[in-house]
Structure formats: structure tokens, C-alpha cells
N, C-alpha and C. Protein backbone atom coordinates (compact mmCIF):
# COMPACT_ATOMS: atom_id res chain seq x y z
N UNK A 1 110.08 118.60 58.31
CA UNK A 1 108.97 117.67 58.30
C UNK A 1 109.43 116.35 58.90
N UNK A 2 108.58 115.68 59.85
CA UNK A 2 108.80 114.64 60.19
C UNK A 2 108.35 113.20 59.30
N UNK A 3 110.11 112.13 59.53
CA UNK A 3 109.81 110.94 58.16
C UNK A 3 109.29 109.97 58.87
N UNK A 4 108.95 109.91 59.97
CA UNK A 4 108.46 108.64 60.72
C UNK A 4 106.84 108.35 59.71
N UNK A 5 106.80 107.25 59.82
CA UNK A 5 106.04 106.21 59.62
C UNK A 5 105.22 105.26 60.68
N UNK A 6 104.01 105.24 60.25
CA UNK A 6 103.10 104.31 61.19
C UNK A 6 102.53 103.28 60.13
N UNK A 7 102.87 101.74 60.57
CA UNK A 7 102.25 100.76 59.91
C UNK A 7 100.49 100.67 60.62
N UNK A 8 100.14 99.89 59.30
CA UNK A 8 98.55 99.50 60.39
C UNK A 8 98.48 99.38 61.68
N UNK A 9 99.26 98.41 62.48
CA UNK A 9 99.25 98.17 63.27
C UNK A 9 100.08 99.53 64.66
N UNK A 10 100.43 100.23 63.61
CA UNK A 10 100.76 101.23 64.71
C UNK A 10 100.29 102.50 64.51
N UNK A 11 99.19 102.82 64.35
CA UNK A 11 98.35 104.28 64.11
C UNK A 11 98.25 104.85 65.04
N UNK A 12 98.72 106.11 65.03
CA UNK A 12 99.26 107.15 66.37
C UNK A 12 97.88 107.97 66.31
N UNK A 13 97.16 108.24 67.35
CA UNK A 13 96.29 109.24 67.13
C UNK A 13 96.57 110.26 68.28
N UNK A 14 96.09 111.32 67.59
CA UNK A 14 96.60 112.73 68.39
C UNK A 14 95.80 113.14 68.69
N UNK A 15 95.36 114.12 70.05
CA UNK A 15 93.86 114.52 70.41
C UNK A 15 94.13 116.01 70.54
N UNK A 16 93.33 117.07 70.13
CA UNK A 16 93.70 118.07 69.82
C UNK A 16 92.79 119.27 70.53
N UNK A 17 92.60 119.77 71.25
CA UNK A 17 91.27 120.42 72.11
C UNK A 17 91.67 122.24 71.24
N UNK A 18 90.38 122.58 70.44
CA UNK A 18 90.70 123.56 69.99
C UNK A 18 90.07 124.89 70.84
N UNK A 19 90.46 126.02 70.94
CA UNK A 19 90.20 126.88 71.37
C UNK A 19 90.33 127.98 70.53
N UNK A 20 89.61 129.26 71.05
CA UNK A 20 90.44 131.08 69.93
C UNK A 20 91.77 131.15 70.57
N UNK A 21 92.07 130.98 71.17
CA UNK A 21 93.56 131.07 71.36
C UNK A 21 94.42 130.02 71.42
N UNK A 22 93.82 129.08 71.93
CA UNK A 22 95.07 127.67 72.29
C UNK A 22 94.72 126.30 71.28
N UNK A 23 95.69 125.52 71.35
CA UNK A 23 95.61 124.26 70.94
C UNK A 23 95.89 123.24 71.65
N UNK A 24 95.59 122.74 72.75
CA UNK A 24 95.91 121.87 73.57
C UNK A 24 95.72 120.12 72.97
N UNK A 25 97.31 119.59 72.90
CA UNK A 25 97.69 118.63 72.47
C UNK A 25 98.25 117.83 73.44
N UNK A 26 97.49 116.41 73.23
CA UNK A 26 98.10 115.38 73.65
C UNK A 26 98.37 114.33 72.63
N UNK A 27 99.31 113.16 72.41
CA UNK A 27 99.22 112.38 71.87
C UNK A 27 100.61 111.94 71.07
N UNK A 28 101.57 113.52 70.94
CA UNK A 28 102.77 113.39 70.28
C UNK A 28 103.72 112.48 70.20
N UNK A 29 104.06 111.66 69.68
CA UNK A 29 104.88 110.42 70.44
C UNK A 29 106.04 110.75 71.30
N UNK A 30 106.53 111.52 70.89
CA UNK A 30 107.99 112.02 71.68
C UNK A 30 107.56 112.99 72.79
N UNK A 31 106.35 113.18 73.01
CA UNK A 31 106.20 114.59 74.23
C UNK A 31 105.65 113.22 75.67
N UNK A 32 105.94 113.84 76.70
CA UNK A 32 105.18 112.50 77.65
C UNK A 32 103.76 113.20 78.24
N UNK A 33 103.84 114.49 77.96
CA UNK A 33 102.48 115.66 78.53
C UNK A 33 101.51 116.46 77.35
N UNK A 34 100.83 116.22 77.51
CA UNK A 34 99.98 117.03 76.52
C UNK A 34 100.83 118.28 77.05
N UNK A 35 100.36 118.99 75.64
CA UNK A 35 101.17 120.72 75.88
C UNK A 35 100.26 121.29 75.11
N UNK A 36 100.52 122.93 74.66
CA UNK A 36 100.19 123.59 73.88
C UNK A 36 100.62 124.89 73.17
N UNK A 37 100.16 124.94 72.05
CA UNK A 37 100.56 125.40 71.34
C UNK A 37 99.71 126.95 70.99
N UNK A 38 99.88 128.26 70.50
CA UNK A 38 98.85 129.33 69.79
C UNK A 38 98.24 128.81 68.74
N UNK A 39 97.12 129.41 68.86
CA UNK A 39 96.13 129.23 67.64
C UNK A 39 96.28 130.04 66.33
N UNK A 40 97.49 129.96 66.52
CA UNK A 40 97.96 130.98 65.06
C UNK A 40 98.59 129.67 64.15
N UNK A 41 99.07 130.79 62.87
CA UNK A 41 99.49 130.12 61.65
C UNK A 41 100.64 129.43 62.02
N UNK A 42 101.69 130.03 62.89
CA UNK A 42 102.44 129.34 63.55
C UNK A 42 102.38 128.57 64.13
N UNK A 43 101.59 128.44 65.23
CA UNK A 43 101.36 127.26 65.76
C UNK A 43 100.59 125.64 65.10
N UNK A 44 100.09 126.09 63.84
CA UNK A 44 99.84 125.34 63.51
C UNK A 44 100.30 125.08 62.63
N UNK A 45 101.59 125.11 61.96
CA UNK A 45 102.59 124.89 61.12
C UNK A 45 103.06 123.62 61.90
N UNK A 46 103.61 124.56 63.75
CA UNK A 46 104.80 123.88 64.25
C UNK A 46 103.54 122.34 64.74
N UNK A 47 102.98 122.30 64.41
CA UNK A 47 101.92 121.04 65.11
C UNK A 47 102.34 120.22 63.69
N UNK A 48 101.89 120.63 62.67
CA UNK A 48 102.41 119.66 60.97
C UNK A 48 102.89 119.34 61.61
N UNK A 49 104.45 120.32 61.58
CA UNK A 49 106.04 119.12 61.33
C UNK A 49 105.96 118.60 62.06
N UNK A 50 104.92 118.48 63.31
CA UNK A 50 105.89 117.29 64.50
C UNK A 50 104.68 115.74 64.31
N UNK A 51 103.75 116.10 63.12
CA UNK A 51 102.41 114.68 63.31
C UNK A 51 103.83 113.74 62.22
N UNK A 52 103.44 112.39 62.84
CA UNK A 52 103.98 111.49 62.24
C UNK A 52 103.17 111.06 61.00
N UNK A 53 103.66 110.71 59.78
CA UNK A 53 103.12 110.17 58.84
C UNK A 53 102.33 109.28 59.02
N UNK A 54 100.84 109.10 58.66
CA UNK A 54 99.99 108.27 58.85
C UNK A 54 99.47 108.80 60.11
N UNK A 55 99.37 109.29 60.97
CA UNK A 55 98.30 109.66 61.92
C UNK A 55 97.21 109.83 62.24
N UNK A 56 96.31 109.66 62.77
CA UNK A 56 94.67 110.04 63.05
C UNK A 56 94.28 111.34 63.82
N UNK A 57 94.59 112.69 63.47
CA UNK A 57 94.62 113.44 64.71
C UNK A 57 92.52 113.87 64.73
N UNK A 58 92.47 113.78 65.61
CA UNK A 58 90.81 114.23 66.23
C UNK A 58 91.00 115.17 66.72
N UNK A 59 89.99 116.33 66.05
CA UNK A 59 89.81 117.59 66.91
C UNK A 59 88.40 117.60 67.71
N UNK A 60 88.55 118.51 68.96
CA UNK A 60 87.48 118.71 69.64
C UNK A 60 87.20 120.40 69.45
N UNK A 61 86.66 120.80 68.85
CA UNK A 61 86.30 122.59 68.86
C UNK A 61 85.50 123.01 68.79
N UNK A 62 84.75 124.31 69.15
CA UNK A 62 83.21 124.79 69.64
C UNK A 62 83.24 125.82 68.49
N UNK A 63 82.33 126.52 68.75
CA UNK A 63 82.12 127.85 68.01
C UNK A 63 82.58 127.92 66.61
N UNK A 64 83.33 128.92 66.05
CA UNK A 64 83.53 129.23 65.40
C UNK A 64 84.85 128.75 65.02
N UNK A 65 85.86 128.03 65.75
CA UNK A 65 86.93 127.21 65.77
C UNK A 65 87.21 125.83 65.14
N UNK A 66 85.37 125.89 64.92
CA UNK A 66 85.53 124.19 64.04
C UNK A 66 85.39 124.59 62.62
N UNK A 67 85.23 125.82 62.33
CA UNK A 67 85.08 126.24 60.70
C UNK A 67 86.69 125.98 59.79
N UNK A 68 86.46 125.03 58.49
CA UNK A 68 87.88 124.60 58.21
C UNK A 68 88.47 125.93 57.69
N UNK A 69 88.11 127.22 57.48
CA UNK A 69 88.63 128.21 56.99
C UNK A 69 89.75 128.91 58.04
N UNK A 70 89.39 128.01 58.94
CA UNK A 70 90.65 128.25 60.76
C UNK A 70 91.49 127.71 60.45
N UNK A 71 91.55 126.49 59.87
CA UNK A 71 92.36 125.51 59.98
C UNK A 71 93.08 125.31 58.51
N UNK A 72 93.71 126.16 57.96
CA UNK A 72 94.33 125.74 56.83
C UNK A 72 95.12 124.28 56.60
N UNK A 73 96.19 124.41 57.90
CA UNK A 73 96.82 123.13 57.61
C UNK A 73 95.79 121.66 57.06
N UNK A 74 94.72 121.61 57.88
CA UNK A 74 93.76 120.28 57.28
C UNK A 74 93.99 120.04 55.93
N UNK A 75 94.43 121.15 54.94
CA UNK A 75 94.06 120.52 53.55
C UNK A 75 95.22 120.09 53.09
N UNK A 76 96.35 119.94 53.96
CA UNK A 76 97.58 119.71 53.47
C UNK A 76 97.84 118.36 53.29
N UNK A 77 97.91 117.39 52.06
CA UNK A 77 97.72 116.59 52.52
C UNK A 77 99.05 115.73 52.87
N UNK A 78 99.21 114.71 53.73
CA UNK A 78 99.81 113.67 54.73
C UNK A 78 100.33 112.69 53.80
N UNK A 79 101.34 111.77 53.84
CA UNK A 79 101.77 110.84 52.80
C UNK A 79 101.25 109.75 54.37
């Protein structure tokens, strides 16, 4: 898990384009390219450990991809 920290003044937001298969991310502090990731449990594990504490991440998803029963990690909650 990542220990970084964002004060007020530094709120990282992450933009997240959902798809049935992909997760296309931009916003990571340490990546310089949006990338992406599978739309699996895995992939959205490895997306957790890398959001910095305190983050804003925004999803964009259509269909059936915006249902939170996709998205387990959401309920995890963030210190």
C-alpha cells in the first residue's frame, strides 16, 4: 500500500476511463503517460496500491461498468 499523503493544497486527482475490459488511467503521480490496466480483480487491486492517500479519483463508465457491484475496490475505504 502506498504511504504518501496529499495536504489540501495538494489533492491528486486521477482520471479513470472505464471499459469491460480496460481501465485506462491517467493521473498517477509517478507514471508520466496515462496507461492501463485489466478490468479484473487484479487490476483493480494493482490501481489501490498505487492511489495516493487522499486522492480524488473520477470515473468515466458506460453501460453496465458504472454498476458499483464492478467495482469492489470503491468501498474500501482511503485514510
Amino acid at each position: 500500500m502506498n504511504t504518501q499523503s496529499a495536504s489540501a493544497s495538494e489533492v491528486v486527482h486521477i482520471g479513470v476511463d472505464i471499459c469491460a475490459d480496460w481501465l485506462d488511467i491517467h493521473g498517477i503521480p509517478r507514471k508520466k503517460k496515462a496507461f492501463r490496466l485489466a478490468n479484473t480483480t487484479a487490476g483493480h487491486r494493482k490501481l489501490v496500491a498505487m492511489l495516493p492517500s487522499g486522492v480524488h479519483v473520477i470515473l468515466e463508465a458506460t453501460a453496465a461498468t458504472n454498476r458499483p457491484s464492478r467495482w469492489p475496490c470503491c468501498a474500501q475505504a482511503r485514510p
